[in-house]
C-alpha atoms as a PDB file:
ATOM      1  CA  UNK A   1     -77.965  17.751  -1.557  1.00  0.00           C
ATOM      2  CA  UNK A   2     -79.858  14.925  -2.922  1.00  0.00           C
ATOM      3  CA  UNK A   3     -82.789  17.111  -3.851  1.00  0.00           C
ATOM      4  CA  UNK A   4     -81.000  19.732  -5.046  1.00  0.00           C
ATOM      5  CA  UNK A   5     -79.999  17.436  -8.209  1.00  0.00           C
ATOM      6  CA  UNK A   6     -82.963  16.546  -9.916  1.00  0.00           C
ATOM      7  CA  UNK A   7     -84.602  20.439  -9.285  1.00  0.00           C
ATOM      8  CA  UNK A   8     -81.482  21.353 -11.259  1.00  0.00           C
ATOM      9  CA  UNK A   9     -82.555  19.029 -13.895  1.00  0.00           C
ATOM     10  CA  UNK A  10     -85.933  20.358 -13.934  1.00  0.00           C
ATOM     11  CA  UNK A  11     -84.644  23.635 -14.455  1.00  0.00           C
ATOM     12  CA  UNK A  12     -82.024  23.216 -17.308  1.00  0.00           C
ATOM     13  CA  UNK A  13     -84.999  21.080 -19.027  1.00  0.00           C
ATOM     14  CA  UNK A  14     -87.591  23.836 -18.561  1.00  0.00           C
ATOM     15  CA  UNK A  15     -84.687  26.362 -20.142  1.00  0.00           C
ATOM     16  CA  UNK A  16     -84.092  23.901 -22.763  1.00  0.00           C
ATOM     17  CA  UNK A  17     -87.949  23.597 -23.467  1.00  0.00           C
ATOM     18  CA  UNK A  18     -88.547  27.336 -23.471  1.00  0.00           C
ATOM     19  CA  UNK A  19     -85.250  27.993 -26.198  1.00  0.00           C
ATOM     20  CA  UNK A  20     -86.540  25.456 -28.868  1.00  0.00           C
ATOM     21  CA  UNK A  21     -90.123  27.159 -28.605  1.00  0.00           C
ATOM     22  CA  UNK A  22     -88.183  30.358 -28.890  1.00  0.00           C
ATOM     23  CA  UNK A  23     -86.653  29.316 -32.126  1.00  0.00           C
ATOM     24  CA  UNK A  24     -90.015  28.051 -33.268  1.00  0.00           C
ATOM     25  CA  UNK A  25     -92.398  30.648 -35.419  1.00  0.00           C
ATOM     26  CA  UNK A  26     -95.403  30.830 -33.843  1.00  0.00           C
ATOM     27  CA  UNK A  27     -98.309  29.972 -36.902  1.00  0.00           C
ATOM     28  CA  UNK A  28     -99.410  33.426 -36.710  1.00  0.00           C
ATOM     29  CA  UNK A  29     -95.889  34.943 -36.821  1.00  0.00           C
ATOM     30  CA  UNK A  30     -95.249  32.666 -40.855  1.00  0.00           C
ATOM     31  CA  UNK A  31     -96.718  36.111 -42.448  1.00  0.00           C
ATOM     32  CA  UNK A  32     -94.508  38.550 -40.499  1.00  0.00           C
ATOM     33  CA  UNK A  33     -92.144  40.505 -42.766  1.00  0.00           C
ATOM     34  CA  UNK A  34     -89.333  39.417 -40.690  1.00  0.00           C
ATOM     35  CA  UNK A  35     -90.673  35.635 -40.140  1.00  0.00           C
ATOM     36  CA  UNK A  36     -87.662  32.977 -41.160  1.00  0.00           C
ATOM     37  CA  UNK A  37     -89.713  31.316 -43.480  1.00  0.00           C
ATOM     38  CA  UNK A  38     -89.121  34.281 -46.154  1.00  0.00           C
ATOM     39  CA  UNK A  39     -85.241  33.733 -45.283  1.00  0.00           C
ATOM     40  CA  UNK A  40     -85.344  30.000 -46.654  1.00  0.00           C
ATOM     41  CA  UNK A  41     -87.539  30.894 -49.173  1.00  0.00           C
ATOM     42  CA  UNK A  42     -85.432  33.216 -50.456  1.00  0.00           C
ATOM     43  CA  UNK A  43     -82.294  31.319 -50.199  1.00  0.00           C
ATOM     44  CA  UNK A  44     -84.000  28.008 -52.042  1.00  0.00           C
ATOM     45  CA  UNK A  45     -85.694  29.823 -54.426  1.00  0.00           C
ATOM     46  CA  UNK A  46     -81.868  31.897 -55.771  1.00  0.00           C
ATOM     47  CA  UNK A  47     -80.035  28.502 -55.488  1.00  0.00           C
ATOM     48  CA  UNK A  48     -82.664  26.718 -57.672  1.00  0.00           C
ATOM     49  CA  UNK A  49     -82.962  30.076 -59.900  1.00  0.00           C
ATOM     50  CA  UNK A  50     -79.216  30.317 -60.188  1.00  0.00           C
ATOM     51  CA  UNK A  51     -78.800  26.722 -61.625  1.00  0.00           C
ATOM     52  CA  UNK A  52     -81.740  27.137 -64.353  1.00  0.00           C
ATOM     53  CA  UNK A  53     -80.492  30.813 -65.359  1.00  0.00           C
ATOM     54  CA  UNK A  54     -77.325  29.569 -65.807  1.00  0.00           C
ATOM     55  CA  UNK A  55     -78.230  26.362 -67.900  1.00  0.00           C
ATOM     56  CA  UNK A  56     -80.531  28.649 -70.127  1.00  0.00           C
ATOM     57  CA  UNK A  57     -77.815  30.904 -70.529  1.00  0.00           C
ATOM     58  CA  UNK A  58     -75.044  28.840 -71.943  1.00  0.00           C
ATOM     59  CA  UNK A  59     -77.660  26.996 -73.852  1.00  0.00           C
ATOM     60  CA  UNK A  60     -78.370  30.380 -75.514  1.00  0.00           C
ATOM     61  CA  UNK A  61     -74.885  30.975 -76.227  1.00  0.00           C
ATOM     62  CA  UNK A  62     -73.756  28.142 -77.942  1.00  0.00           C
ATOM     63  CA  UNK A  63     -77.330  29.118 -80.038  1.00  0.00           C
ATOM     64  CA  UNK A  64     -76.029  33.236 -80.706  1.00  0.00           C
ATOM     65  CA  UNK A  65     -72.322  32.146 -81.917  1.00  0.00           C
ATOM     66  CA  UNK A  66     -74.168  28.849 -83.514  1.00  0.00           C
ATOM     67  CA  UNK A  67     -76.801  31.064 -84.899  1.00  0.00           C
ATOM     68  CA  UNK A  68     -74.516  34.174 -85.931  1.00  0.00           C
ATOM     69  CA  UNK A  69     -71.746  31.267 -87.940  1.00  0.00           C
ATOM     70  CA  UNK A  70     -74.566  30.426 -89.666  1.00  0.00           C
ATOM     71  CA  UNK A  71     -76.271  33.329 -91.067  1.00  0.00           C
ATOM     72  CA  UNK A  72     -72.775  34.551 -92.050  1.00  0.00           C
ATOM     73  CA  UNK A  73     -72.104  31.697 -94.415  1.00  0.00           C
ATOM     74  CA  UNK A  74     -75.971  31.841 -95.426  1.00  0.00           C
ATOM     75  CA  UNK A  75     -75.891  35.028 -96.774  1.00  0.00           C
ATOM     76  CA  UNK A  76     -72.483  34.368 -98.886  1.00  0.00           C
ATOM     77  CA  UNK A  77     -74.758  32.006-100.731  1.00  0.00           C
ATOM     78  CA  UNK A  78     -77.845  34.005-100.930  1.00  0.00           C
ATOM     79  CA  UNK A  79     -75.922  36.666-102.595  1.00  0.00           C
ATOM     80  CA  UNK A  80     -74.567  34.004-105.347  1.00  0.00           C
ATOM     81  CA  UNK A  81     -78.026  32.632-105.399  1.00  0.00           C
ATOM     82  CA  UNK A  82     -80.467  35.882-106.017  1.00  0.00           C
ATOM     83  CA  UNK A  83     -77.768  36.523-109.479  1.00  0.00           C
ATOM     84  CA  UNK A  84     -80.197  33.690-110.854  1.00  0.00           C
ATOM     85  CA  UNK A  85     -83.317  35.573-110.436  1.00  0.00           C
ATOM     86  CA  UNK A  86     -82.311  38.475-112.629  1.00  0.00           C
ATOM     87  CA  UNK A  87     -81.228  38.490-115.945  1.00  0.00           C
ATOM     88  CA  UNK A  88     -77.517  38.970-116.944  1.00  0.00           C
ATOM     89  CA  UNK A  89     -76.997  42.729-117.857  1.00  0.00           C
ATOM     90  CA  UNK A  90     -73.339  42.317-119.369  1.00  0.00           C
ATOM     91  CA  UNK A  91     -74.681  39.430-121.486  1.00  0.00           C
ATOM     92  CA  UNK A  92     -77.026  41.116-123.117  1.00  0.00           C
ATOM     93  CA  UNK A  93     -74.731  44.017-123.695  1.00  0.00           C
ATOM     94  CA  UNK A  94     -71.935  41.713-125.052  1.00  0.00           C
ATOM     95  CA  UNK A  95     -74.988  39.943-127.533  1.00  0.00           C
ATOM     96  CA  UNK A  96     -75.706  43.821-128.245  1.00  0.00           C
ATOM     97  CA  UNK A  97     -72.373  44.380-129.374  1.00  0.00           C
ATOM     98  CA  UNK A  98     -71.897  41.450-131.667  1.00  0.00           C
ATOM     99  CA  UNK A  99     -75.176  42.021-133.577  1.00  0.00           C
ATOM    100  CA  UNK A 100     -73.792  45.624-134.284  1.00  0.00           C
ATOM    101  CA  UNK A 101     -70.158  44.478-135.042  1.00  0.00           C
ATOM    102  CA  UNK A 102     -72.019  41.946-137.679  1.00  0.00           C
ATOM    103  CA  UNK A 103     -74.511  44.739-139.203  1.00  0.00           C
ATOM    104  CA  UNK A 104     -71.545  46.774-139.473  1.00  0.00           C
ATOM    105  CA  UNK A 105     -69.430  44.419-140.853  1.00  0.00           C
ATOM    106  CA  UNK A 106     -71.810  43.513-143.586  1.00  0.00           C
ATOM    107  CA  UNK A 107     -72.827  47.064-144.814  1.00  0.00           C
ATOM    108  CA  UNK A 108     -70.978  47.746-148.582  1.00  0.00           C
ATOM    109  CA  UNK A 109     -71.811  50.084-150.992  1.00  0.00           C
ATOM    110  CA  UNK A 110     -73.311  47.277-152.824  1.00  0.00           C
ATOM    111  CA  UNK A 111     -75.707  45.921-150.344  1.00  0.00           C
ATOM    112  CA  UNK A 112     -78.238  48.470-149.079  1.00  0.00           C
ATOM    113  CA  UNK A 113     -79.864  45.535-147.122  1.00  0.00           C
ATOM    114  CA  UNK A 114     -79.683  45.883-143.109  1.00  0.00           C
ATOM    115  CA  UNK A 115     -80.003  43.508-140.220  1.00  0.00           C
ATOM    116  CA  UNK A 116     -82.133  44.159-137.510  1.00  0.00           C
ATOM    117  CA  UNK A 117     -80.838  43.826-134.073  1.00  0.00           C
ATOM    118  CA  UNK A 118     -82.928  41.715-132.218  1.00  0.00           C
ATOM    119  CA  UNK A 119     -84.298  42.441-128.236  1.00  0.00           C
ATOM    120  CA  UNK A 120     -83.115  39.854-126.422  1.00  0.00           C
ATOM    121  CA  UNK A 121     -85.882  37.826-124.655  1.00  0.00           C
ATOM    122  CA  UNK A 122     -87.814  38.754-121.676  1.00  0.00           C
ATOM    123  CA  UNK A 123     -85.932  37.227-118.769  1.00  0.00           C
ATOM    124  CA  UNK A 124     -87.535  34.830-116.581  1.00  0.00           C
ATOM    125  CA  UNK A 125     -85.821  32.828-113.857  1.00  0.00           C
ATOM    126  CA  UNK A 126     -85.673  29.091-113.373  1.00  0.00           C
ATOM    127  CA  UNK A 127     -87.771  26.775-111.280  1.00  0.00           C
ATOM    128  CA  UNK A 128     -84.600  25.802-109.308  1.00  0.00           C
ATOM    129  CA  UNK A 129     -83.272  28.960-108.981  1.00  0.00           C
ATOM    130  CA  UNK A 130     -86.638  30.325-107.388  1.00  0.00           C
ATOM    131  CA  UNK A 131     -87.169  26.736-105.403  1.00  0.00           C
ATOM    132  CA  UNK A 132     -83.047  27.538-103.812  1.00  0.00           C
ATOM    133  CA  UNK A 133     -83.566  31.134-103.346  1.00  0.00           C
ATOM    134  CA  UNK A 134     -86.929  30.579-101.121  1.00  0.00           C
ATOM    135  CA  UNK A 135     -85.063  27.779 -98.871  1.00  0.00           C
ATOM    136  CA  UNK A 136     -82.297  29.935 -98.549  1.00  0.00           C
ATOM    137  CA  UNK A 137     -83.989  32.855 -97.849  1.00  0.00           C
ATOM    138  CA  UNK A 138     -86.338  30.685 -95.257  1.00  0.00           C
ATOM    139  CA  UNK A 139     -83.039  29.325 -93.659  1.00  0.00           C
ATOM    140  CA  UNK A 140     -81.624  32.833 -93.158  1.00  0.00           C
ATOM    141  CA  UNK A 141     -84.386  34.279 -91.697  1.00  0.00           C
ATOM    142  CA  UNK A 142     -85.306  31.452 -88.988  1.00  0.00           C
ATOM    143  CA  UNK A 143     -81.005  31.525 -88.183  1.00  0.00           C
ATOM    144  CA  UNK A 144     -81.587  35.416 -87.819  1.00  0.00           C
ATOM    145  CA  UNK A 145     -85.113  34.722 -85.702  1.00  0.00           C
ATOM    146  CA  UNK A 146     -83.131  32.245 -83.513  1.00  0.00           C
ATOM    147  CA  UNK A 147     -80.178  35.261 -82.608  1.00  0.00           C
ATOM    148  CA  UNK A 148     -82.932  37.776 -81.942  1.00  0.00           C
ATOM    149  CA  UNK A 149     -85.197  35.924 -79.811  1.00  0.00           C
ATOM    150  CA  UNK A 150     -81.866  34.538 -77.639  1.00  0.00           C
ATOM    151  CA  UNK A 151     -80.646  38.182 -77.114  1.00  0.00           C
ATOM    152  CA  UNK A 152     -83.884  38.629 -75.831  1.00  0.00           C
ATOM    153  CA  UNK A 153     -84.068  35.881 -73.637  1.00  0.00           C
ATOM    154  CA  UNK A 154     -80.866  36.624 -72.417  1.00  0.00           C
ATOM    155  CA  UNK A 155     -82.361  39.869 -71.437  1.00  0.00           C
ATOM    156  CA  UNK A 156     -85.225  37.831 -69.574  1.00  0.00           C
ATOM    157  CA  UNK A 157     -82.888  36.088 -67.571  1.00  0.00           C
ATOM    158  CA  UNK A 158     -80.719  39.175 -66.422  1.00  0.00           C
ATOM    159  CA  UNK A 159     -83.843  40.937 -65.056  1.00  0.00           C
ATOM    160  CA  UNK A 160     -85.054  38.072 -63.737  1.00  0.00           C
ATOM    161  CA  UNK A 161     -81.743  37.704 -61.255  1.00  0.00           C
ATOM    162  CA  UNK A 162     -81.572  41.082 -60.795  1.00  0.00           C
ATOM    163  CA  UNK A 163     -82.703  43.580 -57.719  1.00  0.00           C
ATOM    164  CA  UNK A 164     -82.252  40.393 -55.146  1.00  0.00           C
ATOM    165  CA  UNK A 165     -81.301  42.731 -52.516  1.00  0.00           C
ATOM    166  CA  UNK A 166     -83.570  44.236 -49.791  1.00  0.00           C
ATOM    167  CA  UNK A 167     -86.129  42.887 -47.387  1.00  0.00           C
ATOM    168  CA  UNK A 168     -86.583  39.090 -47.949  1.00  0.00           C
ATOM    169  CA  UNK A 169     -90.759  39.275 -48.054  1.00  0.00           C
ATOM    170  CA  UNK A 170     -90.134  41.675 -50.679  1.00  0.00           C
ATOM    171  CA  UNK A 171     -87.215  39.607 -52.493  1.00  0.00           C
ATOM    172  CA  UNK A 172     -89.495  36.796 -52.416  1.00  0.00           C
ATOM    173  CA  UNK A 173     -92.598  38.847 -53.854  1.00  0.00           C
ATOM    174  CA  UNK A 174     -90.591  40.463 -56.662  1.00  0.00           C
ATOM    175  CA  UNK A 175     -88.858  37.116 -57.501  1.00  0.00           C
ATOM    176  CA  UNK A 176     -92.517  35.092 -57.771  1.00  0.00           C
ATOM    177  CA  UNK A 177     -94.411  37.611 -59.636  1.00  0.00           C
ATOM    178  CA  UNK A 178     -91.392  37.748 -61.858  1.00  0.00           C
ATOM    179  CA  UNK A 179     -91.625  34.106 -62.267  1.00  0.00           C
ATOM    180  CA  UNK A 180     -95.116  34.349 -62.825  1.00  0.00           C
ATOM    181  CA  UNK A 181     -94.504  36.109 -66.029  1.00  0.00           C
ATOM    182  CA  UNK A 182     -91.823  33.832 -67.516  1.00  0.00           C
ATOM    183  CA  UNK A 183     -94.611  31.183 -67.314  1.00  0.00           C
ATOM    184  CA  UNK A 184     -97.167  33.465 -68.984  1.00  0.00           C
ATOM    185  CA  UNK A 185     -94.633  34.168 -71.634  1.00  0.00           C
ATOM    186  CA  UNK A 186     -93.821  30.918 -71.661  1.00  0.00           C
ATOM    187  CA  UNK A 187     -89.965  31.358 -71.944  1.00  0.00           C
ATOM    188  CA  UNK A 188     -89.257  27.593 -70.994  1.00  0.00           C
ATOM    189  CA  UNK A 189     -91.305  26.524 -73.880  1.00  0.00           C
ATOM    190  CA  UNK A 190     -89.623  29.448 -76.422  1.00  0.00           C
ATOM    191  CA  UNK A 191     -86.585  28.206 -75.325  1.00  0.00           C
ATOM    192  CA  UNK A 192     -86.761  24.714 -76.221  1.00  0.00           C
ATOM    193  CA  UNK A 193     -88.142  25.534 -79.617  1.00  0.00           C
ATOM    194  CA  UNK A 194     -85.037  27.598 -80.649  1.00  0.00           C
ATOM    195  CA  UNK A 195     -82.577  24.367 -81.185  1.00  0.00           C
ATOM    196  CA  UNK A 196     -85.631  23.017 -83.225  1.00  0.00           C
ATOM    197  CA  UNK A 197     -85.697  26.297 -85.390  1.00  0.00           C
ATOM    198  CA  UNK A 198     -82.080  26.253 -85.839  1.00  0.00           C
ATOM    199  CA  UNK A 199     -82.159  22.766 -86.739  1.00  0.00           C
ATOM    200  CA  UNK A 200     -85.309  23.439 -89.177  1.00  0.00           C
ATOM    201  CA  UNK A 201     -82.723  26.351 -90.721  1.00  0.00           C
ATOM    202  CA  UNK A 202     -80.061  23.715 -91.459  1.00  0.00           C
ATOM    203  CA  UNK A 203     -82.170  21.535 -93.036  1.00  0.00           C
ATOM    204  CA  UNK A 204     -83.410  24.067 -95.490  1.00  0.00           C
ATOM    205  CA  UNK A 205     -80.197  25.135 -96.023  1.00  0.00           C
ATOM    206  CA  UNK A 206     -79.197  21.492 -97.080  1.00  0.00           C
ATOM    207  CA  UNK A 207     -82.077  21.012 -99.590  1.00  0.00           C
ATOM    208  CA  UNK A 208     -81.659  24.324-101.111  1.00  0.00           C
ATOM    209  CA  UNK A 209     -77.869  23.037-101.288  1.00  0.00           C
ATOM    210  CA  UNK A 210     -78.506  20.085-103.029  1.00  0.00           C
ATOM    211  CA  UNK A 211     -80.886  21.630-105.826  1.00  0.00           C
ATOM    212  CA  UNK A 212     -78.144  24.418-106.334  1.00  0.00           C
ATOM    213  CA  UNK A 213     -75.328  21.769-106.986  1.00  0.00           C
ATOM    214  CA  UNK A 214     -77.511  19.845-109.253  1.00  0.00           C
ATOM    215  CA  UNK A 215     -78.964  22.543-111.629  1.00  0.00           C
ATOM    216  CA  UNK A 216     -75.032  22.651-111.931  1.00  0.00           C
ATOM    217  CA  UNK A 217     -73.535  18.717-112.105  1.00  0.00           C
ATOM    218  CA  UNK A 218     -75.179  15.751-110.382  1.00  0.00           C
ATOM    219  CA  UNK A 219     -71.790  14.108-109.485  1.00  0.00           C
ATOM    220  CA  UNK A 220     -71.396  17.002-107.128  1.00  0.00           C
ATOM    221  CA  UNK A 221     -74.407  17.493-105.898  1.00  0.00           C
ATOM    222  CA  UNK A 222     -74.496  13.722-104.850  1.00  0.00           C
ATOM    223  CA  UNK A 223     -72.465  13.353-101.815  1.00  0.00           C
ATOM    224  CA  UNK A 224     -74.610  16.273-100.375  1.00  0.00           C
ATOM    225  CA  UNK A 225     -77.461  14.611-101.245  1.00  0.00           C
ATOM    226  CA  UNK A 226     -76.709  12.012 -99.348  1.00  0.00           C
ATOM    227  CA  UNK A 227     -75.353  13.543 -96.466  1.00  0.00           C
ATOM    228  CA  UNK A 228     -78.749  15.467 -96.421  1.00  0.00           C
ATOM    229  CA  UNK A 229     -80.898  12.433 -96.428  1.00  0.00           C
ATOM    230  CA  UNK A 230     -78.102  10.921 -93.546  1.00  0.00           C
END
């Protein structure tokens, strides 16, 4: 009975030794379609690609509404603003006008003598009103840059989560040579400079502000000044 024991031993240790090398890849078996390494590939690499995705995403969408705000109250003031860089039609009509009300009004039958009605002067626009309208114009179209390229990015990071399904060797193949092309277009790097472009679009917004209030009255153009500079 007493030997009986310890063969038992032997035996359940042998079976014991044979499952773990069971559960053990053999080196040559790592490349196999169905080897477990692509299994735990896959499932690190969609956990680690689901937590940047979704950072870049709600990074870009606080830039889009940001981005979209913006431009909308931009272009109210571009509008106002490019009214300086033309000259004033219904001026000059009304300056028409009174010339021929006074040539009228000074004709008699004693005085043959007539006024001319002078052109009124070729029109040329201000220094500041050219200076705002460029910052302006520059602010709207890196706010409008900034919405385009996110829409596209957002794009980038759809395709790049999508078609995980399938074969793992092939999941993991289409997910690194999709990977491999967000580094050659270096969408990381495009990414971070959008807040900076956005931020470059305020500021030109701000300086085009301040020269616009003060071609019109330094006490109000002061405060923004000064928030600017803050």
């Amino acid at each position: 009975m007493s030997n009986l024991l310890p063969r038992r031993s032997r035996n359940r240790n042998q079976d014991e030794k044979q499952q773990d090398e069971e559960e053990i890849d053999e080196p040559e078996n790592d490349i196999a379609p169905t080897a477990r390494i692509w299994k735990k590939y896959v499932e690190e690499t969609d956990r680690s690609d689901r937590e940047l995705v979704e950072g870049w995403n709600n990074s870009l969408d606080m830039l889009l509404i940001f981005a979209a705000l913006f431009s909308a109250v931009s272009t109210a003031f571009v509008i106002e603003s490019t009214q300086d860089l033309k000259p004033d039609y219904s001026q000059n009509s009304a300056e028409t006008l009174t010339a021929i009300l006074l040539i009228l009004s000074s004709v008699s039958p004693t005085n043959s003598s007539t006024m001319a009605i002078n052109e009124p002067p070729n029109f040329t626009p201000s220094r500041i009103a050219v200076l705002v309208n460029a910052l302006w114009f520059m602010s709207l179209s890196l706010s409008v840059a900034v919405a385009l390229i996110a829409i596209v990015a957002k794009d980038w990071c759809y395709q790049f989560m999508s078609g995980r399904t399938g074969q793992m060797l092939l999941q993991g193949r289409r997910r690194q040579l999709r990977w491999e092309g967000i580094e050659k277009w270096k969408m990381q790097e495009i990414l971070n400079v959008l807040p900076l472009m956005m931020h470059a679009a305020l500021l030109l917004f701000a300086i085009g502000l301040s020269l616009y209030l003060w071609d019109i009255n330094a006490g109000v153009a002061l405060p923004v000044i000064i928030t600017t500079i803050l």
